[in-house]
PDB file of N, CA and C in Angstrom:
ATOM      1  N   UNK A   1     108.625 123.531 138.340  1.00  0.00           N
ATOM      2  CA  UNK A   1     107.490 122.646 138.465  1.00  0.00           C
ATOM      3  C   UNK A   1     107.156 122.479 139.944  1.00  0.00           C
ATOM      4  N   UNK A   2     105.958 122.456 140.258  1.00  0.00           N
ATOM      5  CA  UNK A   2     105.294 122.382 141.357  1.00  0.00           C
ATOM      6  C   UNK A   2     105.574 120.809 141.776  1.00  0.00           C
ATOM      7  N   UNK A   3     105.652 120.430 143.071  1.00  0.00           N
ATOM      8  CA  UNK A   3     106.276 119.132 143.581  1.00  0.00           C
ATOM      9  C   UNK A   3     104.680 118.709 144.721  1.00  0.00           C
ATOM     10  N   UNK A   4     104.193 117.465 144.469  1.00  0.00           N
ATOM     11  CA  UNK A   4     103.056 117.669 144.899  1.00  0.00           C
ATOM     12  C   UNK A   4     103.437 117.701 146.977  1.00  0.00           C
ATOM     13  N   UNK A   5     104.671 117.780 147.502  1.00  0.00           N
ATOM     14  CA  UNK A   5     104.667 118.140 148.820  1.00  0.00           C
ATOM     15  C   UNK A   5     105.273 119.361 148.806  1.00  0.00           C
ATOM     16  N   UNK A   6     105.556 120.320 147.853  1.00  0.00           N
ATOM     17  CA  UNK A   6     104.987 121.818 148.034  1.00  0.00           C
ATOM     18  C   UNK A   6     103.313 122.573 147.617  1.00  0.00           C
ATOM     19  N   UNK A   7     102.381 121.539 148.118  1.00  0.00           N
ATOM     20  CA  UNK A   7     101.079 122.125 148.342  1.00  0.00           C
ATOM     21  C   UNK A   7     101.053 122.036 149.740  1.00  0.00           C
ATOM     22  N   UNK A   8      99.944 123.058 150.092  1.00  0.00           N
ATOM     23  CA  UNK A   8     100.003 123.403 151.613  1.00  0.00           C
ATOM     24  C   UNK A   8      98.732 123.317 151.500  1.00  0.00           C
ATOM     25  N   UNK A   9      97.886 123.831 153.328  1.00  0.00           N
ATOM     26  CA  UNK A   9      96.847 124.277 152.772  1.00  0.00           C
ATOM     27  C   UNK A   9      97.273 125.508 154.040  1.00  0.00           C
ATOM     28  N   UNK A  10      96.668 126.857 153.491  1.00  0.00           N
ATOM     29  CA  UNK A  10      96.963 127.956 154.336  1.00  0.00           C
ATOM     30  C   UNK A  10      96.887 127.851 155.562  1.00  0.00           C
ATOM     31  N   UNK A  11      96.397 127.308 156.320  1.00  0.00           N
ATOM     32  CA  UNK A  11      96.001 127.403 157.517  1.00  0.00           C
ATOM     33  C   UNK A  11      96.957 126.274 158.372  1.00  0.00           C
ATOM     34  N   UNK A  12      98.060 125.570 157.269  1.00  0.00           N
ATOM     35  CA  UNK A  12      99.084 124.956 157.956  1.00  0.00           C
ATOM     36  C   UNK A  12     100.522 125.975 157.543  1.00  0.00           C
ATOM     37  N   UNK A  13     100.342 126.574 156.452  1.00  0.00           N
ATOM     38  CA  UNK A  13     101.160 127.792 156.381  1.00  0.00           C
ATOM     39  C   UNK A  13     101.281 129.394 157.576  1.00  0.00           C
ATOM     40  N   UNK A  14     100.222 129.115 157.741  1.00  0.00           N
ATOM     41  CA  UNK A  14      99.950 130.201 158.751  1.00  0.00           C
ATOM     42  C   UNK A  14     100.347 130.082 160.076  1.00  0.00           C
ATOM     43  N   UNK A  15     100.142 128.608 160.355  1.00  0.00           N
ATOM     44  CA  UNK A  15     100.630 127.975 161.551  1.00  0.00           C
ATOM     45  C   UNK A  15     101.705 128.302 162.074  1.00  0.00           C
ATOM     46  N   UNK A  16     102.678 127.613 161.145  1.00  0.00           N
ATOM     47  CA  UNK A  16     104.259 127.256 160.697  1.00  0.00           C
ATOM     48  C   UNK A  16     104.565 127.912 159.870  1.00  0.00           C
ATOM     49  N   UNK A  17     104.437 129.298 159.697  1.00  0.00           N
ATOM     50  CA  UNK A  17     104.934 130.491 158.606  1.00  0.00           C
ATOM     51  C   UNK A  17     107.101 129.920 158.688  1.00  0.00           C
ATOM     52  N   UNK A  18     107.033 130.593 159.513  1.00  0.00           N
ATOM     53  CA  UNK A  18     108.395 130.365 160.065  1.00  0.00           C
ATOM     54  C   UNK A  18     109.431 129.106 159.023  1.00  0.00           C
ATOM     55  N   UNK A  19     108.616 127.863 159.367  1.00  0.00           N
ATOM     56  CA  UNK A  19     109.335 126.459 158.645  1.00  0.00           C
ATOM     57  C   UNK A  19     109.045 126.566 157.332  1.00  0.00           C
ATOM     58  N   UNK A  20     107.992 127.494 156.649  1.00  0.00           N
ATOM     59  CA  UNK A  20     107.905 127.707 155.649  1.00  0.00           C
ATOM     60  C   UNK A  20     108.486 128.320 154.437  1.00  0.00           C
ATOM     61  N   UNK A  21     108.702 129.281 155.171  1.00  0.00           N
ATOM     62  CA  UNK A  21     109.410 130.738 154.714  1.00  0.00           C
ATOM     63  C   UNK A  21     111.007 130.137 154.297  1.00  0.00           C
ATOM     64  N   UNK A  22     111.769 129.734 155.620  1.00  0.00           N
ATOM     65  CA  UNK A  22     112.910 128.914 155.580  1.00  0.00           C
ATOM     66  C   UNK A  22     112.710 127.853 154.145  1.00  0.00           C
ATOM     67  N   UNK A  23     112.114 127.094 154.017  1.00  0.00           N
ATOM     68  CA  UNK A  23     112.014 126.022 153.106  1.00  0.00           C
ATOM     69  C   UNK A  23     111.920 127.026 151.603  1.00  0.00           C
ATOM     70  N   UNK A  24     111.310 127.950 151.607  1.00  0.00           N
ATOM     71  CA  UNK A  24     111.354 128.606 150.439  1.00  0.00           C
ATOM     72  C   UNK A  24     112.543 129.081 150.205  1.00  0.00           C
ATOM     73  N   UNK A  25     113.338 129.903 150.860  1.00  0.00           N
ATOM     74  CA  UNK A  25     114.263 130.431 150.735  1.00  0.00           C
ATOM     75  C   UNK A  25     116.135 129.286 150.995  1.00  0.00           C
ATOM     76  N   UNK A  26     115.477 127.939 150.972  1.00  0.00           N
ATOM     77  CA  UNK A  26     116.699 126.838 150.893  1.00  0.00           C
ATOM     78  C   UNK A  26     116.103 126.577 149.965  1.00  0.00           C
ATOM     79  N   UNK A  27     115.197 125.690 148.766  1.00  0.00           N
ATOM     80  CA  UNK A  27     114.871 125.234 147.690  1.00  0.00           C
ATOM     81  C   UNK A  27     115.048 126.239 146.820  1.00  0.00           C
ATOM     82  N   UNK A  28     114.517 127.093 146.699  1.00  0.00           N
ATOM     83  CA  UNK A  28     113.975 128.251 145.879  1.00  0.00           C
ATOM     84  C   UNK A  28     112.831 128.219 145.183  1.00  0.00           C
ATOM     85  N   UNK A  29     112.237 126.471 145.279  1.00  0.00           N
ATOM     86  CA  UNK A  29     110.734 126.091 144.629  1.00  0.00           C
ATOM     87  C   UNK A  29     109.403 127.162 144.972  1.00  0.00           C
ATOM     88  N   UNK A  30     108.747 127.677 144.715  1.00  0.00           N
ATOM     89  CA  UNK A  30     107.388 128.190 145.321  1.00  0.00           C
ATOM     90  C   UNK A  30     106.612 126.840 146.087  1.00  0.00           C
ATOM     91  N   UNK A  31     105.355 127.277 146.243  1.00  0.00           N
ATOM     92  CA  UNK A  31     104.567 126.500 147.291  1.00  0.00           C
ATOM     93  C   UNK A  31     103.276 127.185 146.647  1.00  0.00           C
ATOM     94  N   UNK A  32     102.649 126.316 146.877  1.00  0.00           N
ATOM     95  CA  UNK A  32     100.982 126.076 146.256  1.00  0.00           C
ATOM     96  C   UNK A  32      99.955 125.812 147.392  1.00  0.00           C
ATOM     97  N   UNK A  33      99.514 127.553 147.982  1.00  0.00           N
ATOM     98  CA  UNK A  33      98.536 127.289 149.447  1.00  0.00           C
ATOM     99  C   UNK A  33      97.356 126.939 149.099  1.00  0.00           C
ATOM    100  N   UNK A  34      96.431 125.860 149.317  1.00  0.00           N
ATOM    101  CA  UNK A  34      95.327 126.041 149.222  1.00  0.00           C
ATOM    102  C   UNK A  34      93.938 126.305 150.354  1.00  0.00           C
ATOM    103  N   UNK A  35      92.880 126.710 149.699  1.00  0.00           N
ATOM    104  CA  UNK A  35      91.648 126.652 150.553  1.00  0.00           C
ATOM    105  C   UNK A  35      91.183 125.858 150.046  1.00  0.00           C
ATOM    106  N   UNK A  36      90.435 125.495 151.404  1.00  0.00           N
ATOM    107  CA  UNK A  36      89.396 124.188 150.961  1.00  0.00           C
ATOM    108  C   UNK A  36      89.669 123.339 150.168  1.00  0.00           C
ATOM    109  N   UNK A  37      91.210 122.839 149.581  1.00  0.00           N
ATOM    110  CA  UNK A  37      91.308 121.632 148.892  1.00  0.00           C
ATOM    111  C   UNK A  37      91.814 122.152 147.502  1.00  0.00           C
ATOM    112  N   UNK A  38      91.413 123.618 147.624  1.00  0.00           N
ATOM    113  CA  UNK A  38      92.016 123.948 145.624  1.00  0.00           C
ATOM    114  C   UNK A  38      92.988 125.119 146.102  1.00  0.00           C
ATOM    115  N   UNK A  39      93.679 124.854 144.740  1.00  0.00           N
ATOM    116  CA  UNK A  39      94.498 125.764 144.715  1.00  0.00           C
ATOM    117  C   UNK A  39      94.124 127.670 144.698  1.00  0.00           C
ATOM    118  N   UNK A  40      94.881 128.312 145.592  1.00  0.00           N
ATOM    119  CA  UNK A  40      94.424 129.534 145.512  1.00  0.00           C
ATOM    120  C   UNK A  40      95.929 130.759 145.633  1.00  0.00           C
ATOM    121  N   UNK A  41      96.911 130.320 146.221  1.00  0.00           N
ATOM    122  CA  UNK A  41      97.751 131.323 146.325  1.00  0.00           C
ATOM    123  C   UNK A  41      99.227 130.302 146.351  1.00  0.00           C
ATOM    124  N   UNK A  42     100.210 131.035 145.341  1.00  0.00           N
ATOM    125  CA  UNK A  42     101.484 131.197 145.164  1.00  0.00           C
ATOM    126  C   UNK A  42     102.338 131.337 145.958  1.00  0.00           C
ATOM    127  N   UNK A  43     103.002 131.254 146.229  1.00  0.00           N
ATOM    128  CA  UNK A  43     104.226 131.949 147.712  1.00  0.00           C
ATOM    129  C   UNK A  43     105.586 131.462 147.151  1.00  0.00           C
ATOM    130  N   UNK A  44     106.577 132.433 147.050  1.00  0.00           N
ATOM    131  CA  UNK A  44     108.109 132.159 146.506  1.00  0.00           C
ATOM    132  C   UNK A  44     108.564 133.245 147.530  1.00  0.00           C
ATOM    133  N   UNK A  45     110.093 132.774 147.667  1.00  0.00           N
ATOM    134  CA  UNK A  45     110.846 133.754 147.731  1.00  0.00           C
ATOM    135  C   UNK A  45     111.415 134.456 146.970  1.00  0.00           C
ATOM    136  N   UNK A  46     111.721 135.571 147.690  1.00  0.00           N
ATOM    137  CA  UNK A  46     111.693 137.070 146.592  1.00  0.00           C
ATOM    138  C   UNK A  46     113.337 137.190 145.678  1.00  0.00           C
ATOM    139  N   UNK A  47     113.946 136.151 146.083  1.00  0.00           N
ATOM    140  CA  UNK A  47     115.190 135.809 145.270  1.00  0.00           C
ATOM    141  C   UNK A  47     114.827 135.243 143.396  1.00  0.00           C
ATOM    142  N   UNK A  48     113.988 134.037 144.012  1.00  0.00           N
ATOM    143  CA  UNK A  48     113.987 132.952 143.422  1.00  0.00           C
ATOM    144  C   UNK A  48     112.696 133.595 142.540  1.00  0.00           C
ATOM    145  N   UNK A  49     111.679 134.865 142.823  1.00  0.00           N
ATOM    146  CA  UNK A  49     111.041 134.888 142.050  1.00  0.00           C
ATOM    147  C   UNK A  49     111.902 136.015 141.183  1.00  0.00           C
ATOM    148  N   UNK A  50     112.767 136.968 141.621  1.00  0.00           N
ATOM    149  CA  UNK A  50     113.852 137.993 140.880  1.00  0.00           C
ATOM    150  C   UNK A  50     114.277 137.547 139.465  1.00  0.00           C
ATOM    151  N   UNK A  51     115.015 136.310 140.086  1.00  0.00           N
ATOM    152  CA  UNK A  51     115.528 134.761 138.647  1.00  0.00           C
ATOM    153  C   UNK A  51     114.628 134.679 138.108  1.00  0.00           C
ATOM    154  N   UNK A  52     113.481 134.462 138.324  1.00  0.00           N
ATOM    155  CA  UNK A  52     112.553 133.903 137.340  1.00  0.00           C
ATOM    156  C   UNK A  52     111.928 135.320 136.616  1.00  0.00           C
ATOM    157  N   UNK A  53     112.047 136.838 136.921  1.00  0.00           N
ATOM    158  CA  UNK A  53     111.356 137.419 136.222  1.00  0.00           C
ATOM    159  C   UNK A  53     113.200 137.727 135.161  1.00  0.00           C
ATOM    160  N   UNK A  54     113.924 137.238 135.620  1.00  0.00           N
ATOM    161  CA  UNK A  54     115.232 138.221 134.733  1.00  0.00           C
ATOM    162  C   UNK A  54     115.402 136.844 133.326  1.00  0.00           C
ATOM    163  N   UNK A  55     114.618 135.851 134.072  1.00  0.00           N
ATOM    164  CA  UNK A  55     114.540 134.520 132.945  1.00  0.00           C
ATOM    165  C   UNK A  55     113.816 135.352 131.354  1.00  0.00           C
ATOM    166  N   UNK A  56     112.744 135.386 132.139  1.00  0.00           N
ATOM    167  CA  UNK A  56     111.019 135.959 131.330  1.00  0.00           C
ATOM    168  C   UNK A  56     111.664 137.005 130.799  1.00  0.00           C
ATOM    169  N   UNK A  57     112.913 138.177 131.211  1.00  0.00           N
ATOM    170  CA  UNK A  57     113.481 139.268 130.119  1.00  0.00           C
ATOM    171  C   UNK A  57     113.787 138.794 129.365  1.00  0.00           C
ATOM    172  N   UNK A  58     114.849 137.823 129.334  1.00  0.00           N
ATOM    173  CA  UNK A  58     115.885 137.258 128.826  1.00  0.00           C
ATOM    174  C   UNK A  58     115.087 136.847 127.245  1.00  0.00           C
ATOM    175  N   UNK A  59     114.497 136.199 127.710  1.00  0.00           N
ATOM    176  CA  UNK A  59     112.868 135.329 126.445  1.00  0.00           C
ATOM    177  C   UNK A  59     112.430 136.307 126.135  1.00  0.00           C
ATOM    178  N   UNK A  60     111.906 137.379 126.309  1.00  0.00           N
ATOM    179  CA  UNK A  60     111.033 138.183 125.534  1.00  0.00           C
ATOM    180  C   UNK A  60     112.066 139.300 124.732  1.00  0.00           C
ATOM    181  N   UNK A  61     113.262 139.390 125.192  1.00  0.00           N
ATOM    182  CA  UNK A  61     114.286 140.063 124.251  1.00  0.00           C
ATOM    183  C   UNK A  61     114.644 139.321 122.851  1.00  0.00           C
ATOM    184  N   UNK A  62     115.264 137.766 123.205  1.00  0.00           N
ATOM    185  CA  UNK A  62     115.152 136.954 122.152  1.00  0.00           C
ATOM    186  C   UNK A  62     113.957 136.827 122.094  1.00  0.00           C
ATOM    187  N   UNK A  63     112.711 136.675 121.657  1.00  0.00           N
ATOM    188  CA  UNK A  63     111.806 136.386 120.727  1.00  0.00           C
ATOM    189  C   UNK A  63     111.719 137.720 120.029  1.00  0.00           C
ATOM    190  N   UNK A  64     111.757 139.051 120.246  1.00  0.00           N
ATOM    191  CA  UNK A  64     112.176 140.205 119.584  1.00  0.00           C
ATOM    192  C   UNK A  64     112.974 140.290 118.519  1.00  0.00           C
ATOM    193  N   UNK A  65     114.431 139.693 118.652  1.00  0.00           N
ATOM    194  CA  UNK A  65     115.319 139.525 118.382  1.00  0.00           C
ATOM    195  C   UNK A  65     114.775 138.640 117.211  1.00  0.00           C
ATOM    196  N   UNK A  66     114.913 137.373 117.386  1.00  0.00           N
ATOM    197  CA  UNK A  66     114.369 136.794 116.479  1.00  0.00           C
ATOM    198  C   UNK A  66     113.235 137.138 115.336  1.00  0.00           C
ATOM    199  N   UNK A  67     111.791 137.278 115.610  1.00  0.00           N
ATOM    200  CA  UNK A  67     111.096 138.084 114.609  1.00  0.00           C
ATOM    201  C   UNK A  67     111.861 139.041 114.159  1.00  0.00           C
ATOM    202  N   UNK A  68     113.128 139.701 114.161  1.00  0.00           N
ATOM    203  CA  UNK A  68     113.311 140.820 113.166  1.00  0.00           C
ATOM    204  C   UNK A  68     114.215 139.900 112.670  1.00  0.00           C
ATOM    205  N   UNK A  69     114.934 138.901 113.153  1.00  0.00           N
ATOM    206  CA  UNK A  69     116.165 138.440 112.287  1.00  0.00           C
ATOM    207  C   UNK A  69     114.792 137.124 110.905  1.00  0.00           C
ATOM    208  N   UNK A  70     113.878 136.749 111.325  1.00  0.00           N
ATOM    209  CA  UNK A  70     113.058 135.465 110.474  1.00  0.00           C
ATOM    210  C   UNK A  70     113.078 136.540 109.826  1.00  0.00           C
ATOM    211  N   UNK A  71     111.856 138.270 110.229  1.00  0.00           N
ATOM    212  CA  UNK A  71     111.331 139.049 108.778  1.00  0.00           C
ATOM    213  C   UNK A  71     112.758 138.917 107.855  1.00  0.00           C
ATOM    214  N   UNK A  72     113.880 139.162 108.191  1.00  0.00           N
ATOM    215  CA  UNK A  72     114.955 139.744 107.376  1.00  0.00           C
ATOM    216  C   UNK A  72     115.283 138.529 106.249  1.00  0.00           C
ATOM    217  N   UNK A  73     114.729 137.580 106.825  1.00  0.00           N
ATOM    218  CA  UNK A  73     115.240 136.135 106.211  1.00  0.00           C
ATOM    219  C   UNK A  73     114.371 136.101 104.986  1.00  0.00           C
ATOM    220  N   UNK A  74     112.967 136.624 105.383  1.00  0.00           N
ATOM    221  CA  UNK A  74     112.008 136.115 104.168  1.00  0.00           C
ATOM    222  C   UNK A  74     111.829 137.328 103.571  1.00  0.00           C
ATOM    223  N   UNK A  75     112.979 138.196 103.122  1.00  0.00           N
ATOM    224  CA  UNK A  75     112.759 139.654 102.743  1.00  0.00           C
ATOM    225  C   UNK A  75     112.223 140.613 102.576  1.00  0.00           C
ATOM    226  N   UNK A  76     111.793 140.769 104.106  1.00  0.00           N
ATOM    227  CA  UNK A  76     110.971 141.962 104.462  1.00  0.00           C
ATOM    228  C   UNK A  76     111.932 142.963 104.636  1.00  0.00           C
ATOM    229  N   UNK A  77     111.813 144.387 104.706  1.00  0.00           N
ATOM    230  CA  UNK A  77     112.819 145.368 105.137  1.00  0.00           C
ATOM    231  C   UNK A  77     113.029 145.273 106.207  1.00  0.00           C
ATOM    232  N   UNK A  78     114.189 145.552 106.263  1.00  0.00           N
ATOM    233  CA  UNK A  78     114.817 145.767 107.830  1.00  0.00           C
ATOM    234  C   UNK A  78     114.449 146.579 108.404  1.00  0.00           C
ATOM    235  N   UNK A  79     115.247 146.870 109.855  1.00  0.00           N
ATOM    236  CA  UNK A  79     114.834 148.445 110.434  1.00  0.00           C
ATOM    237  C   UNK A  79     116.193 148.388 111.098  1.00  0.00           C
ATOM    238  N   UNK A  80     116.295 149.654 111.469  1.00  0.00           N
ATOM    239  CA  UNK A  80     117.562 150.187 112.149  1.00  0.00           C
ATOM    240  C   UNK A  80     117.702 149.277 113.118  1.00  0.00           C
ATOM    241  N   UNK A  81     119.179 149.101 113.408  1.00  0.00           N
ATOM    242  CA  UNK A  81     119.564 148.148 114.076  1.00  0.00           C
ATOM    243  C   UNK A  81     118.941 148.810 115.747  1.00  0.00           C
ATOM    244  N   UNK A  82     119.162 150.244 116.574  1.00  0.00           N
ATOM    245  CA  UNK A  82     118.953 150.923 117.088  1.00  0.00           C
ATOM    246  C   UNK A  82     116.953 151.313 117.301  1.00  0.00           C
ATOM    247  N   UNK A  83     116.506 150.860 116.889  1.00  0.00           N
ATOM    248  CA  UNK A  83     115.162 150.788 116.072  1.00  0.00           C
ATOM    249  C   UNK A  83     115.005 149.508 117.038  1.00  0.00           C
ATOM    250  N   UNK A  84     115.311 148.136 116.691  1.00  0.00           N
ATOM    251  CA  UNK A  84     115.065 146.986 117.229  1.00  0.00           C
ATOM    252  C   UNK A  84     115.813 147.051 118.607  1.00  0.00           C
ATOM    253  N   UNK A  85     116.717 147.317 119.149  1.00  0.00           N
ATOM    254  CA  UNK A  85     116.717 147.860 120.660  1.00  0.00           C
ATOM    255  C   UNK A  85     115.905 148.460 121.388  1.00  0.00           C
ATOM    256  N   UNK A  86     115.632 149.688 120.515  1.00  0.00           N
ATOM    257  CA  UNK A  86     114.424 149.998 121.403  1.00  0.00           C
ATOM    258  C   UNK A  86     113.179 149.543 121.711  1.00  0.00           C
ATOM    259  N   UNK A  87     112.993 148.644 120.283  1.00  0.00           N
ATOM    260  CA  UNK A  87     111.737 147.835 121.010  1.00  0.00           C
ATOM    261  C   UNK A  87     112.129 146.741 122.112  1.00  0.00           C
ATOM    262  N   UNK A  88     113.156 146.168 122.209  1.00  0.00           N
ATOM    263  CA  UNK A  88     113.709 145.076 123.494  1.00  0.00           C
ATOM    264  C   UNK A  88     113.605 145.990 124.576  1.00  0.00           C
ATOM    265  N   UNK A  89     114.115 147.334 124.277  1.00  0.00           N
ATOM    266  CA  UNK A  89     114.069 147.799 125.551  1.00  0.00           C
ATOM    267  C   UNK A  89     112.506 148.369 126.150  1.00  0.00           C
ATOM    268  N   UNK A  90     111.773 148.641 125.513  1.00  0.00           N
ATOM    269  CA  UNK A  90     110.414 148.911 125.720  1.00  0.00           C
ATOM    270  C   UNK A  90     109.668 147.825 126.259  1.00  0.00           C
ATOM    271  N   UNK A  91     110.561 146.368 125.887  1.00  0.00           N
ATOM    272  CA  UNK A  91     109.365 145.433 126.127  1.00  0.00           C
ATOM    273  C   UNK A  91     109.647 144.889 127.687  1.00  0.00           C
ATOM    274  N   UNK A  92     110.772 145.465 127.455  1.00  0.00           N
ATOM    275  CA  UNK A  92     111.642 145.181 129.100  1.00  0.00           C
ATOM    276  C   UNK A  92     111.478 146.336 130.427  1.00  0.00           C
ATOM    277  N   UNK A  93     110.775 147.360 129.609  1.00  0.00           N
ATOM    278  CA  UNK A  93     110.448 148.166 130.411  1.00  0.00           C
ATOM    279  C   UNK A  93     111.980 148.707 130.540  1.00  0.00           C
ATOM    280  N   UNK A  94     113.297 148.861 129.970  1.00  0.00           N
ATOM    281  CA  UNK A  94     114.405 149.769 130.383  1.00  0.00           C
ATOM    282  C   UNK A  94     114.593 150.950 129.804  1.00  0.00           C
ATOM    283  N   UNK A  95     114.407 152.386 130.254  1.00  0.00           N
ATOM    284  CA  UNK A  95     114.728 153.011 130.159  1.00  0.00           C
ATOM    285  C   UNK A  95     116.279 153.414 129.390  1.00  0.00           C
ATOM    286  N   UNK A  96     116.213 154.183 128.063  1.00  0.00           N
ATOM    287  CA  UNK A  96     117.995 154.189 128.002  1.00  0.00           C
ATOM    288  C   UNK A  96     118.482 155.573 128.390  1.00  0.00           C
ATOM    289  N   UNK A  97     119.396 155.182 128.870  1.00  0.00           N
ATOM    290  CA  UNK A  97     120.765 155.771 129.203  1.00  0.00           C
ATOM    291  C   UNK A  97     121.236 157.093 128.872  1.00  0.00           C
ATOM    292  N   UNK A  98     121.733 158.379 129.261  1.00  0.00           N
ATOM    293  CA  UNK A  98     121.574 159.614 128.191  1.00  0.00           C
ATOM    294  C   UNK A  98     123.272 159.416 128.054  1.00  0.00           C
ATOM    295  N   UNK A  99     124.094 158.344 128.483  1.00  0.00           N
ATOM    296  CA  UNK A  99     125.219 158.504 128.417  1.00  0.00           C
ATOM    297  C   UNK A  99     125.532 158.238 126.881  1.00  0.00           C
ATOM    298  N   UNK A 100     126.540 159.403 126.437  1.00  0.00           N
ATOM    299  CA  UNK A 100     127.059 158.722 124.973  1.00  0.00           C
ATOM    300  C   UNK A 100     128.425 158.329 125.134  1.00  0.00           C
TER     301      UNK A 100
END
């Protein structure tokens, strides 16, 4: 959640990049630059946004996961167990492995 003293407005970011950058990378919060009074640009550090995209895998594997385990519940056919991996892995964008 956005904290209303991580809004900026760019042109005090630009200033003070430096005290900025630092503050991102001790909180891990983003920052909310604006022009002219509205919101227009995002800024995180590249840690803290890493976490947040391995979060967003994490969720879109389970909700995968899930829709095949509800269909199975209300007796729809299954599908190969290997079948539903690959769609997690497709949705995750991972490539598999040629190791057997």
């Amino acid at each position: 959640m956005v904290q209303m003293n991580d809004i900026h407005p760019l042109t005090a970011f630009l200033r003070d990049h430096k005290a900025h950058i630092e503050r991102l990378s001790e909180t891990g919060r983003p920052e909310v630059l604006t022009i002219n009074g509205r919101a227009r640009v995002v800024v995180q550090d590249a840690e803290a946004y890493q976490r947040m995209l391995d979060v967003i895998d994490s969720v879109q594997a389970e909700r995968i996961l899930k829709e095949r385990i509800a269909s199975l519940d209300r007796g729809e056919p299954g599908v190969p167990a290997a079948e539903a991996l690959a769609d997690v892995r497709k949705a995750l964008g991972v490539k598999r492995s040629r190791k057997r």
